[in-house]
C-alpha atoms as a PDB file:
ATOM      1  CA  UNK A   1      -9.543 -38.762  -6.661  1.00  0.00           C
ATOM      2  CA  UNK A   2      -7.120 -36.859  -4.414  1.00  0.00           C
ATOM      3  CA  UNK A   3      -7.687 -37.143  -0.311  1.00  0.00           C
ATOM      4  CA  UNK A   4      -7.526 -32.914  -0.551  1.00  0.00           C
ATOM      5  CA  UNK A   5     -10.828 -33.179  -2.768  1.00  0.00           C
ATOM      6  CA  UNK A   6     -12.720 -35.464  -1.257  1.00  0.00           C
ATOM      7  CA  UNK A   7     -12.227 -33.697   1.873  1.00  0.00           C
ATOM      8  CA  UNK A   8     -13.120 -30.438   0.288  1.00  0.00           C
ATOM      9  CA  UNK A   9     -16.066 -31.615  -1.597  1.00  0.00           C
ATOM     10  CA  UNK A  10     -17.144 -33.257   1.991  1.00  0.00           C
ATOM     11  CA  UNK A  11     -16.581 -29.585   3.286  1.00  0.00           C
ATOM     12  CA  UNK A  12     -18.124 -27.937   0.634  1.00  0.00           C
ATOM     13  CA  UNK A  13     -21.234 -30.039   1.143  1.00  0.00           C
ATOM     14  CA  UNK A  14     -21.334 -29.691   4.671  1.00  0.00           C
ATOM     15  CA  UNK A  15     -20.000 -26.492   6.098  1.00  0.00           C
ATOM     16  CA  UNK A  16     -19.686 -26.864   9.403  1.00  0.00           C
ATOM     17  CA  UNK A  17     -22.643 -25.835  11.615  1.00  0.00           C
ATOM     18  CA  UNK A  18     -25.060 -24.723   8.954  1.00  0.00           C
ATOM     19  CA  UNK A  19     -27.365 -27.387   9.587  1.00  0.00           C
ATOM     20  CA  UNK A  20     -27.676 -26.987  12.876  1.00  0.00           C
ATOM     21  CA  UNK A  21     -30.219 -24.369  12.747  1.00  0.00           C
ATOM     22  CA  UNK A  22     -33.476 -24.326  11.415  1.00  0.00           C
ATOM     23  CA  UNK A  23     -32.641 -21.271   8.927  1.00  0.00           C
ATOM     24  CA  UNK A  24     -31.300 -20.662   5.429  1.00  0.00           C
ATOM     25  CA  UNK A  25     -28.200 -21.602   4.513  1.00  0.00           C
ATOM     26  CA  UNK A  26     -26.444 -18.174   4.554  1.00  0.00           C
ATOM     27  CA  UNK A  27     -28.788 -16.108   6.039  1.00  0.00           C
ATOM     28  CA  UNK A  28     -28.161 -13.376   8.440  1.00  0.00           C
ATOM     29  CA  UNK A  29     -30.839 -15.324  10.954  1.00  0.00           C
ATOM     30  CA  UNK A  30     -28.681 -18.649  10.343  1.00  0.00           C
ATOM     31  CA  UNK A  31     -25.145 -16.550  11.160  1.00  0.00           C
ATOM     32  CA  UNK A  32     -26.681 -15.314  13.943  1.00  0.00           C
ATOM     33  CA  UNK A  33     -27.899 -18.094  15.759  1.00  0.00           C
ATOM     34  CA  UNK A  34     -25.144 -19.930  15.252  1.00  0.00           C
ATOM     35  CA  UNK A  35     -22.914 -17.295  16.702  1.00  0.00           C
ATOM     36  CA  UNK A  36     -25.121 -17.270  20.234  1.00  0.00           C
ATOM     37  CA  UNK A  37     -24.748 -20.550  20.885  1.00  0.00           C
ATOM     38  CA  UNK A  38     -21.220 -20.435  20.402  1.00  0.00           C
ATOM     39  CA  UNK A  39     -21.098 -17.411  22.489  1.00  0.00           C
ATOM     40  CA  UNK A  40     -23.069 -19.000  25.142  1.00  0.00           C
ATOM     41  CA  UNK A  41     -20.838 -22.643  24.850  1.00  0.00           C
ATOM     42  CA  UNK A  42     -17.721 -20.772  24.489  1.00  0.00           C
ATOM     43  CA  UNK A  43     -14.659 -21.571  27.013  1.00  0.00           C
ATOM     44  CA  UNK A  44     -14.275 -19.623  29.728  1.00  0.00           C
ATOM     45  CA  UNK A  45     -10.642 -18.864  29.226  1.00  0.00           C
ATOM     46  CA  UNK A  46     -11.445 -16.976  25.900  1.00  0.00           C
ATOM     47  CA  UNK A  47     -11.208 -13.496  27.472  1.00  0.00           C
ATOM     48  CA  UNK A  48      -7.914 -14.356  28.844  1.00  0.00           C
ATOM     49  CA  UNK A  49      -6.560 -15.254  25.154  1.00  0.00           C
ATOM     50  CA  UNK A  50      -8.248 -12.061  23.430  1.00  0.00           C
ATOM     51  CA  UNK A  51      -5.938  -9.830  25.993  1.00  0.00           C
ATOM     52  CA  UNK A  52      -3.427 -11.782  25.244  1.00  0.00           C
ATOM     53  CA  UNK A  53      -3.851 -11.394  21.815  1.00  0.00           C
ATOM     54  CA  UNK A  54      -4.747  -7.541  21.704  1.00  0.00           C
ATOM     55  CA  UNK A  55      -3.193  -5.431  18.596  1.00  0.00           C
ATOM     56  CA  UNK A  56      -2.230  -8.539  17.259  1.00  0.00           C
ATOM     57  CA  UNK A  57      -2.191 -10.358  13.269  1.00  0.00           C
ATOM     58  CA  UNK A  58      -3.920 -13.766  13.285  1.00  0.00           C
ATOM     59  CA  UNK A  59      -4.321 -16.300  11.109  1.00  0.00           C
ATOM     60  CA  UNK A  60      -7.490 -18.833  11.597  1.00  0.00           C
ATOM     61  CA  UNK A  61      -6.479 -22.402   9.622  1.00  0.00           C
ATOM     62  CA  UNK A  62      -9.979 -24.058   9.383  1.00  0.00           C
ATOM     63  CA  UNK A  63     -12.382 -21.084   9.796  1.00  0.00           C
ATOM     64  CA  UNK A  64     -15.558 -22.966   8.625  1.00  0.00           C
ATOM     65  CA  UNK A  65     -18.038 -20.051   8.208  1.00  0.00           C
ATOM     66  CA  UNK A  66     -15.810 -17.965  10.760  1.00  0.00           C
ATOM     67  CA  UNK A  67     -18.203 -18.289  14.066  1.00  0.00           C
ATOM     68  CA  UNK A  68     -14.798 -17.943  15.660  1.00  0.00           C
ATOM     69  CA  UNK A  69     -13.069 -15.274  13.147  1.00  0.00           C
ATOM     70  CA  UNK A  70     -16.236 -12.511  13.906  1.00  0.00           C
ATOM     71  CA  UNK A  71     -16.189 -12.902  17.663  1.00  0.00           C
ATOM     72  CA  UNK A  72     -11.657 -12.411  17.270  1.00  0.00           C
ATOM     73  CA  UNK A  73     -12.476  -9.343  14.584  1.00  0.00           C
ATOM     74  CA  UNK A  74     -15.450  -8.015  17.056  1.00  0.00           C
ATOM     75  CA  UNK A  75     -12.470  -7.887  19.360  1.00  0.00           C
ATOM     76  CA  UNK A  76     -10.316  -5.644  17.422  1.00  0.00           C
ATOM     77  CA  UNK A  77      -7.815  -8.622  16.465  1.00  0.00           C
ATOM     78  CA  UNK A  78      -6.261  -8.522  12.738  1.00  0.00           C
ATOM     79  CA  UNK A  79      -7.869 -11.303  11.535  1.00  0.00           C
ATOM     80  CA  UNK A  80      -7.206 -13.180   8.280  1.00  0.00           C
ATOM     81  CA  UNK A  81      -8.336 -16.736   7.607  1.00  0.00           C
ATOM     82  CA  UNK A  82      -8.010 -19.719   5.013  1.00  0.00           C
ATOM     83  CA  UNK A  83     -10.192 -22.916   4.704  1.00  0.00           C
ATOM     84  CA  UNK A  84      -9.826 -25.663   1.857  1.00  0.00           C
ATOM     85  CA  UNK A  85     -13.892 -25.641   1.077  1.00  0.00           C
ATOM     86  CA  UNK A  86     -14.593 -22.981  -1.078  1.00  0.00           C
ATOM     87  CA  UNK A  87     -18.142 -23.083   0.157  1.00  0.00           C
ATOM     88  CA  UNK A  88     -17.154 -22.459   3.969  1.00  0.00           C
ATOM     89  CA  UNK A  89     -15.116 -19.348   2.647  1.00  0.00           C
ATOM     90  CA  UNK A  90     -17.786 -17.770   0.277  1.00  0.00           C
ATOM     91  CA  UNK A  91     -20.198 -18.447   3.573  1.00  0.00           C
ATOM     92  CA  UNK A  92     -17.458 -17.032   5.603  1.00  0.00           C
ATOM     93  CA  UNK A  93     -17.356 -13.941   3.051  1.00  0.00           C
ATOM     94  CA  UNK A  94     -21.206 -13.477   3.326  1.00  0.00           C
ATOM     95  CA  UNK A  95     -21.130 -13.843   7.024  1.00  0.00           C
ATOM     96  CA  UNK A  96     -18.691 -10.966   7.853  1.00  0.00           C
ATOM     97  CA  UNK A  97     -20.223  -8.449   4.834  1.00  0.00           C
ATOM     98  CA  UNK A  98     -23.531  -8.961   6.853  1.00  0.00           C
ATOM     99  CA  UNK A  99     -21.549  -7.685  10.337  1.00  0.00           C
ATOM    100  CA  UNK A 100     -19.481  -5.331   8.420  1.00  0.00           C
ATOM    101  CA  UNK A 101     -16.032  -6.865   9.176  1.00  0.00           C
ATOM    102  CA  UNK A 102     -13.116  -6.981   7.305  1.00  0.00           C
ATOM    103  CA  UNK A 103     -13.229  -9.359   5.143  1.00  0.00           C
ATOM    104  CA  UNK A 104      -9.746 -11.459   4.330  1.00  0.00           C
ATOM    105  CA  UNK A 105     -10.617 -14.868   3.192  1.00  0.00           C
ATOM    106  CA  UNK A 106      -8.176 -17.337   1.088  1.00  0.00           C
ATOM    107  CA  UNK A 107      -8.482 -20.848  -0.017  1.00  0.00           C
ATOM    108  CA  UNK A 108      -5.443 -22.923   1.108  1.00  0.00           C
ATOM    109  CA  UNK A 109      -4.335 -26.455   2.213  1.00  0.00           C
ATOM    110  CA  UNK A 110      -3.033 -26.488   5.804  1.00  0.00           C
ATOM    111  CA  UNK A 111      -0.262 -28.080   4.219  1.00  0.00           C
ATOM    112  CA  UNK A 112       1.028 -24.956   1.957  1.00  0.00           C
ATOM    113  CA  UNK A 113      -0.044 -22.232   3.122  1.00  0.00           C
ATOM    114  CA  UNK A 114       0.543 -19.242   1.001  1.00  0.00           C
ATOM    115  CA  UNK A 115       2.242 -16.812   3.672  1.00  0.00           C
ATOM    116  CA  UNK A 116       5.965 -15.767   4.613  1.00  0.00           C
ATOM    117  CA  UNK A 117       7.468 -17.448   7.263  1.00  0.00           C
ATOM    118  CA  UNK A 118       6.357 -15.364  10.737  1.00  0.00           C
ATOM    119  CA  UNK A 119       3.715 -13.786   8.670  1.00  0.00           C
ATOM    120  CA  UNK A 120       1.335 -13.873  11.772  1.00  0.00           C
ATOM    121  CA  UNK A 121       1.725 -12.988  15.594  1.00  0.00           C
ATOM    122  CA  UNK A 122      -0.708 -16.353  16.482  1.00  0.00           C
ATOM    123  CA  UNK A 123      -2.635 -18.832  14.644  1.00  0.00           C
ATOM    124  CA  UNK A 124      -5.700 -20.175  15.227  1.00  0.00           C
ATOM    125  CA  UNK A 125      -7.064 -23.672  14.748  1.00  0.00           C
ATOM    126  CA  UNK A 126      -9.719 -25.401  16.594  1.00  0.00           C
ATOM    127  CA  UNK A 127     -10.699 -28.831  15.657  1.00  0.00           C
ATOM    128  CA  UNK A 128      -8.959 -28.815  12.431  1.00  0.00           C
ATOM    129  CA  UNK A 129      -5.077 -29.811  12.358  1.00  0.00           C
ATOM    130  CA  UNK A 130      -5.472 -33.337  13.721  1.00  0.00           C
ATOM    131  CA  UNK A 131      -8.140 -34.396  10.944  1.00  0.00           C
ATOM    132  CA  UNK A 132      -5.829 -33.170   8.107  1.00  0.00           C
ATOM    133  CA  UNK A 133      -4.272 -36.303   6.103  1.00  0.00           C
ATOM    134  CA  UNK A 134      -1.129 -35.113   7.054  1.00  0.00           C
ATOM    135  CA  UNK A 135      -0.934 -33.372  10.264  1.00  0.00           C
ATOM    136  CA  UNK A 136       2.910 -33.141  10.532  1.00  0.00           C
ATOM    137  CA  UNK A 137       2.722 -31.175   7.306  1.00  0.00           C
ATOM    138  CA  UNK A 138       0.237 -28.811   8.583  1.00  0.00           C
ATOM    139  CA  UNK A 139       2.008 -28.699  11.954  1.00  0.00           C
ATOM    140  CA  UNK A 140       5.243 -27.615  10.704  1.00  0.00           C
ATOM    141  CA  UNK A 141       3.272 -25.004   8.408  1.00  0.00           C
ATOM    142  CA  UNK A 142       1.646 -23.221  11.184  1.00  0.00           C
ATOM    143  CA  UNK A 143       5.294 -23.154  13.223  1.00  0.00           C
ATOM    144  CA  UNK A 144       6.896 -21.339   9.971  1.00  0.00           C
ATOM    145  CA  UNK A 145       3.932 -18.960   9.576  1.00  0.00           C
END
């Protein structure tokens, strides 16, 4: 078996933060609480990146459920986003129908990711990059996107 699908069937398994709540999987109640807490334990210097950010097309590699993709789309950023677990992104899906928000999901590896070169304005990974089996790869397709 591949290293891509073990690590998506690990993903897949586990999205991440869904069992950190005591709610369904999926729910609006689970989405939301989720969200709070990452509202309340966000970084200070988020404002300053959202204005820098303004009118601009981003690209999220790693969204997860997209905790981080509603609060950039709340803020009137372009937001598209691709994950290799195809349970984060149908989560991810259900999450932004339930708020309403665009919804631009797509399942791709870090490592090929199926945009032009300077397809975005900024992209957007937290916590992902460095645990992809092969972070140069991934590196040098964010740069070209």
């Amino acid at each position: 078996m591949s290293t891509r699908n073990s690590v998506r069937r690990y993903w897949d398994a586990h999205p991440i933060s869904t069992d950190s709540v005591p709610f369904e999987r999926g729910s609006r109640e689970q989405f939301d609480a989720i969200y709070e807490r990452w509202q309340r334990t966000g970084t200070s210097r988020l404002p300053e990146f959202l204005a820098s950010c303004e009118g601009s097309q981003g690209l999220e590699v790693g969204c997860g459920i997209a905790i981080d993709g509603r609060y950039l789309s709340e803020q009137g950023i372009d937001y598209q986003a691709v994950d290799l677990s195809l349970e984060s992104l149908r989560l991810a899906d259900q999450h932004f129908r339930q708020n309403d928000l665009r919804r631009r999901f797509t399942n791709a590896d870090a490592t090929q990711l199926p945009f032009g070169d300077s397809a975005f304005d900024f992209v957007y990974s937290i916590g992902v990059l460095h645990h992809v089996p092969d972070t140069e790869a991934a590196c040098r397709e964010v740069s070209r996107i």
